[in-house]
Protein backbone atom coordinates (compact mmCIF):
# COMPACT_ATOMS: atom_id res chain seq x y z
CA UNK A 1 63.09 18.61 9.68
CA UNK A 2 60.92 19.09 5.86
CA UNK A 3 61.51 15.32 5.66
CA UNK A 4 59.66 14.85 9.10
CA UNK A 5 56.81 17.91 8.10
CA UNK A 6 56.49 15.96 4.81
CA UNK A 7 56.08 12.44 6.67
CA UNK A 8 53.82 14.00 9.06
CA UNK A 9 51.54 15.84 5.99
CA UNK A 10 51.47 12.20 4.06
CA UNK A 11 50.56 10.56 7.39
CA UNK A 12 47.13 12.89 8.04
CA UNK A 13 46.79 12.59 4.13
CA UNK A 14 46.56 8.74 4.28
CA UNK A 15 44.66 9.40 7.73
CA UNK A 16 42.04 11.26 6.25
CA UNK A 17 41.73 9.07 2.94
CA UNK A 18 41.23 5.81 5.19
CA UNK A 19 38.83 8.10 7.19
CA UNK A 20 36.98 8.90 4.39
CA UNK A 21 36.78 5.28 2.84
CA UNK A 22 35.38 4.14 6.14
CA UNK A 23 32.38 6.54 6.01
CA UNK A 24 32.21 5.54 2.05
CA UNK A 25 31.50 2.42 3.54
CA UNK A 26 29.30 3.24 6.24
CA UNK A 27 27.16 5.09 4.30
CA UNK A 28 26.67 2.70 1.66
CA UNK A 29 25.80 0.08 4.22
CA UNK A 30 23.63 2.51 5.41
CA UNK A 31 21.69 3.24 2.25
CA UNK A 32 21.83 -0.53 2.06
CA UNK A 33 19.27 -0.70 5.16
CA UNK A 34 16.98 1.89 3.86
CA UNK A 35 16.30 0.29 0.66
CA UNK A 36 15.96 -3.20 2.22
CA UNK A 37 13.72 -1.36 4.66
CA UNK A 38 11.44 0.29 2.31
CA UNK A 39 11.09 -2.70 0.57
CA UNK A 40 10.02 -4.99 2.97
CA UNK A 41 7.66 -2.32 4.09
CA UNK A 42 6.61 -2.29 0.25
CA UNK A 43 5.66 -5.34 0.15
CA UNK A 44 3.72 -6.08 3.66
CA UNK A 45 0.72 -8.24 3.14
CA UNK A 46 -2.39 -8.00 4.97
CA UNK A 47 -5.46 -10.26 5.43
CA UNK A 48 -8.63 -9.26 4.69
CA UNK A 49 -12.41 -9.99 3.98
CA UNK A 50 -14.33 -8.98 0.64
CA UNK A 51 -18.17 -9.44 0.90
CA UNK A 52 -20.08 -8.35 -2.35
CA UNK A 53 -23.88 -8.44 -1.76
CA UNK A 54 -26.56 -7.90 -4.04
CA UNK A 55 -30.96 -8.71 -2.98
CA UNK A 56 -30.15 -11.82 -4.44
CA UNK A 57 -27.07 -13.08 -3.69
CA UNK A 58 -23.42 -12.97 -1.50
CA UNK A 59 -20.10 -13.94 -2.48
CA UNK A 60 -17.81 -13.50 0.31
CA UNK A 61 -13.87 -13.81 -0.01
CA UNK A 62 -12.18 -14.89 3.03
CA UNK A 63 -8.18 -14.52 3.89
CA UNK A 64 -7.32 -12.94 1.04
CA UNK A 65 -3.62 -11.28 1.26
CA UNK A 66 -2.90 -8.13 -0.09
CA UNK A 67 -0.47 -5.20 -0.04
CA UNK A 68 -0.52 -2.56 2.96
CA UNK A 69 -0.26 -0.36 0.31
CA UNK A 70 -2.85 -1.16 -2.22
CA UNK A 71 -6.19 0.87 -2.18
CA UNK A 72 -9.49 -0.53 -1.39
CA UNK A 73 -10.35 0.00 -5.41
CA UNK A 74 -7.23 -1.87 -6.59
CA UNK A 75 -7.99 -4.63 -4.23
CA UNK A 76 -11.71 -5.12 -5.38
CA UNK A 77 -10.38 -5.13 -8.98
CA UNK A 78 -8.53 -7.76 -8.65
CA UNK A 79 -11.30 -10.02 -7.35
CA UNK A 80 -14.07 -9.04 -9.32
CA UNK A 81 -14.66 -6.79 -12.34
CA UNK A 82 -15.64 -3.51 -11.48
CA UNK A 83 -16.37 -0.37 -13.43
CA UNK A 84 -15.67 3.24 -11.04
CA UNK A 85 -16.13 7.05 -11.67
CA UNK A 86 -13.60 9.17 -9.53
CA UNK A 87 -13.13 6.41 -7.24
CA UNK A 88 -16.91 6.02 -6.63
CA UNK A 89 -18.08 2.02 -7.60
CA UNK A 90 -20.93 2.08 -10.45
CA UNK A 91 -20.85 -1.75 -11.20
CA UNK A 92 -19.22 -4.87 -9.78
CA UNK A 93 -19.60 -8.08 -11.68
CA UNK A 94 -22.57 -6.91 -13.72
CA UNK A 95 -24.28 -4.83 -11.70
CA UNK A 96 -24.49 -1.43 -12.12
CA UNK A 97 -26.39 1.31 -10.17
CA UNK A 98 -29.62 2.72 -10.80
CA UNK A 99 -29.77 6.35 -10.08
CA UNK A 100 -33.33 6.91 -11.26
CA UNK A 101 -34.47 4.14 -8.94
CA UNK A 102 -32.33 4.86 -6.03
CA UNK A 103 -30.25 1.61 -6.70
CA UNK A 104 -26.10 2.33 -5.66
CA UNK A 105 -22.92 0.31 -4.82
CA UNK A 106 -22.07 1.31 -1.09
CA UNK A 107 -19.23 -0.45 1.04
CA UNK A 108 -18.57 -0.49 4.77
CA UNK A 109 -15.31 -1.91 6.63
CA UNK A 110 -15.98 -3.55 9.70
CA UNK A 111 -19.76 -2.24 10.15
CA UNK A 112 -18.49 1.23 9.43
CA UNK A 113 -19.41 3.22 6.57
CA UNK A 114 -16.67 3.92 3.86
CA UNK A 115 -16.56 7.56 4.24
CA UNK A 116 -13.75 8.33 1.03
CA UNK A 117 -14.22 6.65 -2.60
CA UNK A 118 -12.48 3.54 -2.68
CA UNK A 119 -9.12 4.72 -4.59
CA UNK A 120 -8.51 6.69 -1.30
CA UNK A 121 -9.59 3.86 1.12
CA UNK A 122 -6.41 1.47 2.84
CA UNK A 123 -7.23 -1.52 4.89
CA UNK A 124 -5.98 -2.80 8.13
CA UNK A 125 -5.02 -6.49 8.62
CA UNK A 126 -8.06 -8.09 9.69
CA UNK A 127 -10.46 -5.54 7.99
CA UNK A 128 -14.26 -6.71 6.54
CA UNK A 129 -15.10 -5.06 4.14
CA UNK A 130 -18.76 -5.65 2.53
CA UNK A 131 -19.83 -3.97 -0.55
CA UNK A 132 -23.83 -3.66 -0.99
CA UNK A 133 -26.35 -2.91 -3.51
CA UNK A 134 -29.33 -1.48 -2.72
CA UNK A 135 -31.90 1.50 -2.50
CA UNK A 136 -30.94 4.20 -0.58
């Protein structure tokens, strides 16, 4: 009778180990997913348009892939050099605002005004965006 109690204990025991390995396992595989996961969502590439116009002239990037998760601000960086205050564009390629004659960088993304700075601004695949300077 204790031998059978004893066989019957070391049966759950190995039972519950072989359980436990399996969810181990499981687990694992499933953390496994999530990272892959996050990091294809990481590193999701959009196309986009970049416009830069001045009175004088328009340089106008077409298809140009970036990260879902890049802001409007990082994106123009790369493409052009570009001096910002608090997210707000002051200069790109040269040319910097004039406040005392009116003169500013302004964007809009498909026809719309940009209504954040562009450090908080994310695109869309297929987003224009066209940065102006001008008098306003």
């Amino acid at each position: 009778m204790k031998k059978s109690i004893k066989n019957l204990v070391m049966l759950g025991a190995l039972v519950l180990t072989l359980g436990a390995c399996q969810n181990n396992q499981a687990n694992q595989e499933t953390v496994k997913d999530s990272t892959e996961i996050s990091s294809t969502v990481a590193e999701e590439k959009i196309t986009v348009t970049l416009e830069i116009k001045t009175e004088d002239s328009a340089d106008t990037l077409e298809n140009l892939k970036v990260s879902a998760d890049e802001n409007l601000l990082a994106i123009l960086e790369e493409n052009a050099e570009v001096v910002a205050e608090d997210g707000f564009i002051t200069s790109i390629n040269g040319v910097e605002q004039d406040a005392a004659a009116g003169y500013y960088w302004t964007f809009t993304i498909n026809d719309e005004w940009g209504e954040k700075g562009a450090n908080e601004t994310f695109l869309e695949n297929g987003d224009k965006v066209v940065f102006s300077y001008g008098k306003l």
